[in-house]
C-alpha atoms as a PDB file:
ATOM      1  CA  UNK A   1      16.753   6.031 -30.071  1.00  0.00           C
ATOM      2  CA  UNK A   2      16.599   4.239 -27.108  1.00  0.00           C
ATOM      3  CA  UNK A   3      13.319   4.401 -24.798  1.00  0.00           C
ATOM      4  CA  UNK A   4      13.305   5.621 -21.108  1.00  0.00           C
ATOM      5  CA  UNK A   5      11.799   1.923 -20.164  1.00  0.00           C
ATOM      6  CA  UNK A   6      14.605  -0.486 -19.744  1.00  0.00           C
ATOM      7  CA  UNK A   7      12.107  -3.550 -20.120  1.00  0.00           C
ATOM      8  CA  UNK A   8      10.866  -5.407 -22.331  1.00  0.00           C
ATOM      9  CA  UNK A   9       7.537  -5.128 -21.353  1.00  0.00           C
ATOM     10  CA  UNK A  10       4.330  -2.777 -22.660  1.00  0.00           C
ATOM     11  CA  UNK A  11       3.622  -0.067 -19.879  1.00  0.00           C
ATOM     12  CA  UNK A  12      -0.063  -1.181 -19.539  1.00  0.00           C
ATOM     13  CA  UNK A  13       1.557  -4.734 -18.251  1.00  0.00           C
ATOM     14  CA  UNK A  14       3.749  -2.907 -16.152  1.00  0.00           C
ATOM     15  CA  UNK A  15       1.177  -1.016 -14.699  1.00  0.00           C
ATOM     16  CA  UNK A  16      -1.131  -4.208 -14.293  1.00  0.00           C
ATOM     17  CA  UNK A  17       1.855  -6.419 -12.920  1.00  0.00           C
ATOM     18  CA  UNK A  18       2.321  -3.807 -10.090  1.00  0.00           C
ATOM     19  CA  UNK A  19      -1.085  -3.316  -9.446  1.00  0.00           C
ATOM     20  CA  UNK A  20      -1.624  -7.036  -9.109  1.00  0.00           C
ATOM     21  CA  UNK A  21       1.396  -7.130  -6.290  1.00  0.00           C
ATOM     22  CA  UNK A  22       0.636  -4.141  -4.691  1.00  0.00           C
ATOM     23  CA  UNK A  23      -3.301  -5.757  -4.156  1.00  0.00           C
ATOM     24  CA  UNK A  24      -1.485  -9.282  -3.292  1.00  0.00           C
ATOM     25  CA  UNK A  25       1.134  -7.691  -0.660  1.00  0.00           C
ATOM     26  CA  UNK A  26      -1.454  -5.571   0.452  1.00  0.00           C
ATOM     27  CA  UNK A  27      -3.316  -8.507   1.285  1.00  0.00           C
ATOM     28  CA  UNK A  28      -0.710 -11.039   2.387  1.00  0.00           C
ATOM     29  CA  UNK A  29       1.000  -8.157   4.998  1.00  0.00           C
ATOM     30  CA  UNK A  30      -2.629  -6.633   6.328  1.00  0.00           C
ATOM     31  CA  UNK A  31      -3.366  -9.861   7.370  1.00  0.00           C
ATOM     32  CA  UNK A  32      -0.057 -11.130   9.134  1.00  0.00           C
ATOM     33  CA  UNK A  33       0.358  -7.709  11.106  1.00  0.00           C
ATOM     34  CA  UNK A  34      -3.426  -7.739  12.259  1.00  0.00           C
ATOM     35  CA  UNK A  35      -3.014 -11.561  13.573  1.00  0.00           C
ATOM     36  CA  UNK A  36       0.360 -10.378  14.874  1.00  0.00           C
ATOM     37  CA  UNK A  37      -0.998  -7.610  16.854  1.00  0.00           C
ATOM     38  CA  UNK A  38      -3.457 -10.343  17.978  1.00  0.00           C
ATOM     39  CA  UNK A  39      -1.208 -12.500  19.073  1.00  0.00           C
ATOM     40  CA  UNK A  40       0.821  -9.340  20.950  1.00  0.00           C
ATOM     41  CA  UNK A  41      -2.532  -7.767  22.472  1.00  0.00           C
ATOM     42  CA  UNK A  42      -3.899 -11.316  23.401  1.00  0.00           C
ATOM     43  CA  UNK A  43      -3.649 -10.645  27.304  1.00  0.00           C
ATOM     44  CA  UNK A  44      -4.200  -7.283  27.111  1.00  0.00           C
ATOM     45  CA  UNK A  45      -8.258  -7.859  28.401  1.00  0.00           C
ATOM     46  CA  UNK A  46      -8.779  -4.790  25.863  1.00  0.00           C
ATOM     47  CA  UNK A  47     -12.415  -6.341  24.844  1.00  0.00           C
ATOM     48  CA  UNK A  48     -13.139  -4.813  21.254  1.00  0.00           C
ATOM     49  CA  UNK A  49     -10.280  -2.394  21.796  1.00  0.00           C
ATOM     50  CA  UNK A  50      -8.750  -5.580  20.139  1.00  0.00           C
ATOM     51  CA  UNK A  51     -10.521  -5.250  16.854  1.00  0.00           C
ATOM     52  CA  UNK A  52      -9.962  -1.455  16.622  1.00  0.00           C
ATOM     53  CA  UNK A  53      -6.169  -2.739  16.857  1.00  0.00           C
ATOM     54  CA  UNK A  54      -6.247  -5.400  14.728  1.00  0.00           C
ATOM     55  CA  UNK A  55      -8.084  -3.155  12.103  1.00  0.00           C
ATOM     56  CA  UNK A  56      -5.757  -0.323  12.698  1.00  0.00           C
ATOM     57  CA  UNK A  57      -2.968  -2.950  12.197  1.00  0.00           C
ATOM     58  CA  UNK A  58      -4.377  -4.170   9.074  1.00  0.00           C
ATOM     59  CA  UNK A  59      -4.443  -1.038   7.331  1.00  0.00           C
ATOM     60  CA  UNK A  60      -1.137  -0.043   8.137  1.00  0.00           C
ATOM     61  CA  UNK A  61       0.106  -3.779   6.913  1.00  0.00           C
ATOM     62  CA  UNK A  62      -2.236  -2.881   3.520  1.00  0.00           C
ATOM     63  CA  UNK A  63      -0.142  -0.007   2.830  1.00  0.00           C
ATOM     64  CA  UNK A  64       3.023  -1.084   3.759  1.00  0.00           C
ATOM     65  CA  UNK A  65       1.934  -4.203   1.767  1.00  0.00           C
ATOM     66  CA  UNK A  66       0.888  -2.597  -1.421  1.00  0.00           C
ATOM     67  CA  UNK A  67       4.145  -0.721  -1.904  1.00  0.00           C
ATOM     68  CA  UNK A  68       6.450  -4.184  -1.556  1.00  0.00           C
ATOM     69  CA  UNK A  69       4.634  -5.555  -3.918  1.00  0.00           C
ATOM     70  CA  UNK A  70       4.064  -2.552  -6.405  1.00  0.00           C
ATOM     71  CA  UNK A  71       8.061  -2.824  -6.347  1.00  0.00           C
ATOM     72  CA  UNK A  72       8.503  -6.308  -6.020  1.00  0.00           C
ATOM     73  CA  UNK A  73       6.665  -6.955  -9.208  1.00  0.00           C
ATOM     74  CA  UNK A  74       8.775  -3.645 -11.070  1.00  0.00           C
ATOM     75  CA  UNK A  75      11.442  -5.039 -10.101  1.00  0.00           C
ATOM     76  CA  UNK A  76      10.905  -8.272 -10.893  1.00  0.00           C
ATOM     77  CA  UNK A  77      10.048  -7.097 -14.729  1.00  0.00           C
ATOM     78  CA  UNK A  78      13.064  -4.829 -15.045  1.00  0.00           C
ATOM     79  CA  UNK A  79      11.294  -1.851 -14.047  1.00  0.00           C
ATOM     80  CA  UNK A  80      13.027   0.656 -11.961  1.00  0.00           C
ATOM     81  CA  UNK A  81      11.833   2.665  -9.475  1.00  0.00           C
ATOM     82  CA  UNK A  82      11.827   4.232  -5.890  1.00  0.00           C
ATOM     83  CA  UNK A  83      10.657   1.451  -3.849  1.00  0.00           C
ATOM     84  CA  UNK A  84      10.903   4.164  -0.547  1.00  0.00           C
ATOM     85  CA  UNK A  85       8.221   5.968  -1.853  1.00  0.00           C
ATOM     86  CA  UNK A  86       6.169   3.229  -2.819  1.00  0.00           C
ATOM     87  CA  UNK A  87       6.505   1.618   0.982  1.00  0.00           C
ATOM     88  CA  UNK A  88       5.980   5.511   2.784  1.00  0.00           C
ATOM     89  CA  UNK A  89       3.644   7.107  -0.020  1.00  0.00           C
ATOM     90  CA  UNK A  90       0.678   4.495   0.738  1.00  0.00           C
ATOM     91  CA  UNK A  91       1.294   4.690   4.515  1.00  0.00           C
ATOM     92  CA  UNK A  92       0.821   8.343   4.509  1.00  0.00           C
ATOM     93  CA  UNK A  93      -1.627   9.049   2.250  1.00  0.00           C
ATOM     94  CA  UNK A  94      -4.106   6.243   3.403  1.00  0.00           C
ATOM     95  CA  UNK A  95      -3.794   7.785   6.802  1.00  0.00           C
ATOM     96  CA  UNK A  96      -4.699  10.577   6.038  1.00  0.00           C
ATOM     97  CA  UNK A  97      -7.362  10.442   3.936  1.00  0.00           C
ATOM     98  CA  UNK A  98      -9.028   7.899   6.701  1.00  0.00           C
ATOM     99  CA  UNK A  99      -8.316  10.138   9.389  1.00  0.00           C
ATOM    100  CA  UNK A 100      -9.884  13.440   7.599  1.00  0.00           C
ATOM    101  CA  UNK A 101     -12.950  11.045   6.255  1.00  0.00           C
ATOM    102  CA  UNK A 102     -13.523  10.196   9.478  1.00  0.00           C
ATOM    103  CA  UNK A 103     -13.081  13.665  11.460  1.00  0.00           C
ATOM    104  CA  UNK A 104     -15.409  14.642   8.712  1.00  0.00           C
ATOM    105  CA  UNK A 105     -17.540  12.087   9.142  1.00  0.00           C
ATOM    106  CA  UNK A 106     -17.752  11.414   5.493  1.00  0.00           C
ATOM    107  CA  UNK A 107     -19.191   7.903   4.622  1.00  0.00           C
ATOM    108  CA  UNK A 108     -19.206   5.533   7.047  1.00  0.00           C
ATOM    109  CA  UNK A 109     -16.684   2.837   8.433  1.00  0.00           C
ATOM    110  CA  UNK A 110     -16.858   0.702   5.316  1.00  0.00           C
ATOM    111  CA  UNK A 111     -16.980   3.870   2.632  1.00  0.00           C
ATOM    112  CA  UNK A 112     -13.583   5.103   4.864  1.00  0.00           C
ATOM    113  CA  UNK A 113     -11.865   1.952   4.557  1.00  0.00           C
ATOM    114  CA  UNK A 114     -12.749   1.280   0.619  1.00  0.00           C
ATOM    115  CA  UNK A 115     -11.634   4.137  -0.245  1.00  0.00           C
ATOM    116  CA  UNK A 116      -8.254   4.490   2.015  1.00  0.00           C
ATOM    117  CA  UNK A 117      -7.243   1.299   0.913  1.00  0.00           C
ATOM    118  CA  UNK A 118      -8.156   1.745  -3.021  1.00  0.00           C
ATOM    119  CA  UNK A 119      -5.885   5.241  -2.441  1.00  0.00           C
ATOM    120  CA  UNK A 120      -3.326   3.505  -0.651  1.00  0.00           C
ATOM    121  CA  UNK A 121      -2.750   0.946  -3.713  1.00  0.00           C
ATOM    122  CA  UNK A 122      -2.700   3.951  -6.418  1.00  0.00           C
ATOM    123  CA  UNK A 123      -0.263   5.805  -4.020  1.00  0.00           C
ATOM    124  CA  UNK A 124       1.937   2.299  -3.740  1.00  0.00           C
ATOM    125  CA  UNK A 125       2.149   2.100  -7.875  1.00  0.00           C
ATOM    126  CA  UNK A 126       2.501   5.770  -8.216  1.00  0.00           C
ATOM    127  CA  UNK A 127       5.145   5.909  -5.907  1.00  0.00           C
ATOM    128  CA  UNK A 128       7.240   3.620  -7.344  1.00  0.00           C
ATOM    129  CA  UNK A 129       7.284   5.093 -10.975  1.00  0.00           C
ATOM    130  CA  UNK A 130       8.263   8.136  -9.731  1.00  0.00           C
ATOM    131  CA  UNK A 131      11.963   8.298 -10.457  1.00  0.00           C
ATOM    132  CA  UNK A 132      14.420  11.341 -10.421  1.00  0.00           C
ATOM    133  CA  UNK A 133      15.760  13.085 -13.475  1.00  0.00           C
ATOM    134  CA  UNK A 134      19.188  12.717 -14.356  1.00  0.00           C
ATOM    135  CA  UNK A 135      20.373  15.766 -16.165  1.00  0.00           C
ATOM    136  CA  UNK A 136      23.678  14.411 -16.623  1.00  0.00           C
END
Protein backbone atom coordinates (compact mmCIF):
# COMPACT_ATOMS: atom_id res chain seq x y z
CA UNK A 1 0.00 0.00 0.00
CA UNK A 2 1.41 2.99 -1.03
CA UNK A 3 0.96 6.32 1.16
CA UNK A 4 -0.71 9.58 -0.14
CA UNK A 5 2.84 11.44 0.75
CA UNK A 6 5.19 11.06 -2.11
CA UNK A 7 8.27 12.00 0.22
CA UNK A 8 10.38 10.64 2.11
CA UNK A 9 9.96 12.75 4.85
CA UNK A 10 7.78 12.48 8.41
CA UNK A 11 4.74 14.99 8.15
CA UNK A 12 5.79 16.80 11.39
CA UNK A 13 9.17 17.79 9.26
CA UNK A 14 7.11 18.70 6.53
CA UNK A 15 5.04 20.78 8.45
CA UNK A 16 8.15 22.38 10.31
CA UNK A 17 10.19 22.79 6.94
CA UNK A 18 7.25 24.92 5.57
CA UNK A 19 6.67 26.72 8.51
CA UNK A 20 10.32 27.66 8.73
CA UNK A 21 10.08 29.14 4.88
CA UNK A 22 6.91 30.55 5.11
CA UNK A 23 8.43 32.70 8.50
CA UNK A 24 11.83 33.23 6.35
CA UNK A 25 9.94 34.49 3.01
CA UNK A 26 7.69 36.23 5.09
CA UNK A 27 10.49 38.03 6.38
CA UNK A 28 12.88 38.37 3.45
CA UNK A 29 9.71 39.80 1.01
CA UNK A 30 8.02 42.20 3.95
CA UNK A 31 11.09 43.81 4.11
CA UNK A 32 12.15 44.34 0.34
CA UNK A 33 8.51 45.61 -0.64
CA UNK A 34 8.38 48.09 2.44
CA UNK A 35 12.02 49.58 1.42
CA UNK A 36 10.70 49.39 -2.15
CA UNK A 37 7.70 51.40 -1.51
CA UNK A 38 10.27 53.66 0.24
CA UNK A 39 12.28 54.08 -2.34
CA UNK A 40 8.92 54.69 -4.79
CA UNK A 41 7.16 57.16 -2.17
CA UNK A 42 10.56 58.93 -1.40
CA UNK A 43 9.42 62.36 -3.05
CA UNK A 44 6.10 62.00 -2.33
CA UNK A 45 6.50 64.76 0.94
CA UNK A 46 3.76 62.27 2.49
CA UNK A 47 5.41 62.87 6.18
CA UNK A 48 4.33 59.65 8.24
CA UNK A 49 1.88 58.81 5.49
CA UNK A 50 5.25 57.08 4.55
CA UNK A 51 5.32 54.68 7.43
CA UNK A 52 1.58 53.82 7.15
CA UNK A 53 2.84 52.77 3.49
CA UNK A 54 5.75 51.14 4.24
CA UNK A 55 3.83 49.15 7.02
CA UNK A 56 0.96 48.50 4.75
CA UNK A 57 3.64 47.31 2.24
CA UNK A 58 5.23 45.10 4.66
CA UNK A 59 2.33 43.16 5.50
CA UNK A 60 1.26 42.55 2.17
CA UNK A 61 5.12 41.39 1.32
CA UNK A 62 4.64 39.04 4.79
CA UNK A 63 1.88 37.29 3.22
CA UNK A 64 2.85 37.09 -0.11
CA UNK A 65 6.19 36.02 1.51
CA UNK A 66 4.98 33.29 3.73
CA UNK A 67 3.19 31.41 0.97
CA UNK A 68 6.59 31.27 -1.44
CA UNK A 69 8.24 29.94 1.06
CA UNK A 70 5.56 27.51 2.64
CA UNK A 71 5.84 26.11 -1.11
CA UNK A 72 9.26 26.64 -1.78
CA UNK A 73 10.28 24.47 1.08
CA UNK A 74 7.24 21.59 -0.05
CA UNK A 75 8.51 21.64 -2.94
CA UNK A 76 11.82 21.49 -2.29
CA UNK A 77 11.12 18.14 -0.02
CA UNK A 78 8.92 16.46 -2.61
CA UNK A 79 5.83 17.70 -1.21
CA UNK A 80 3.10 18.68 -3.49
CA UNK A 81 0.79 21.18 -3.22
CA UNK A 82 -1.20 24.31 -4.47
CA UNK A 83 1.30 26.94 -4.26
CA UNK A 84 -1.80 29.58 -5.60
CA UNK A 85 -3.44 29.17 -2.55
CA UNK A 86 -0.61 29.36 -0.41
CA UNK A 87 0.52 32.92 -2.19
CA UNK A 88 -3.56 34.32 -2.21
CA UNK A 89 -4.81 32.43 1.06
CA UNK A 90 -2.33 34.54 3.42
CA UNK A 91 -2.98 37.76 1.46
CA UNK A 92 -6.61 37.51 2.05
CA UNK A 93 -7.04 36.26 5.19
CA UNK A 94 -4.41 38.57 6.95
CA UNK A 95 -6.36 41.41 5.46
CA UNK A 96 -9.04 40.72 6.70
CA UNK A 97 -8.66 39.79 9.94
CA UNK A 98 -6.48 43.26 10.36
CA UNK A 99 -9.03 45.21 8.79
CA UNK A 100 -12.09 43.76 11.05
CA UNK A 101 -9.56 43.95 14.29
CA UNK A 102 -9.12 47.22 13.59
CA UNK A 103 -12.80 48.48 12.59
CA UNK A 104 -13.45 46.71 15.81
CA UNK A 105 -10.97 48.20 17.52
CA UNK A 106 -9.86 44.99 19.05
CA UNK A 107 -6.27 45.13 20.56
CA UNK A 108 -4.22 47.65 19.57
CA UNK A 109 -1.70 48.29 16.61
CA UNK A 110 0.80 45.73 17.83
CA UNK A 111 -2.02 42.94 19.08
CA UNK A 112 -3.50 43.59 15.15
CA UNK A 113 -0.33 43.03 13.54
CA UNK A 114 0.82 39.81 15.79
CA UNK A 115 -1.90 38.27 15.19
CA UNK A 116 -2.52 39.05 11.24
CA UNK A 117 0.79 38.02 10.57
CA UNK A 118 0.83 34.69 12.90
CA UNK A 119 -2.71 33.97 10.72
CA UNK A 120 -1.19 34.87 7.61
CA UNK A 121 1.73 32.13 8.10
CA UNK A 122 -0.92 29.27 9.19
CA UNK A 123 -3.05 30.36 6.11
CA UNK A 124 0.41 30.20 3.82
CA UNK A 125 1.11 26.34 5.15
CA UNK A 126 -2.49 25.47 5.10
CA UNK A 127 -2.89 26.59 1.80
CA UNK A 128 -0.44 24.75 0.30
CA UNK A 129 -1.45 21.22 1.66
CA UNK A 130 -4.62 21.65 0.42
CA UNK A 131 -4.68 19.58 -2.74
CA UNK A 132 -7.69 18.35 -4.90
CA UNK A 133 -9.04 14.83 -4.94
CA UNK A 134 -8.55 12.79 -7.81
CA UNK A 135 -11.35 10.33 -8.11
CA UNK A 136 -9.94 8.83 -11.06
Amino acid sequence: MRSANPSAFSPIVLLLAEVGGALLGGIILALLSALGISLLLADANLGMGLLTAQIYAGILGWGLGAGGGAALAGRLLGQRGNWLLAMIGPVVGGALVALLMRVFALGTLLTTLGIALALMVVIAVAGYNLRRRSYV
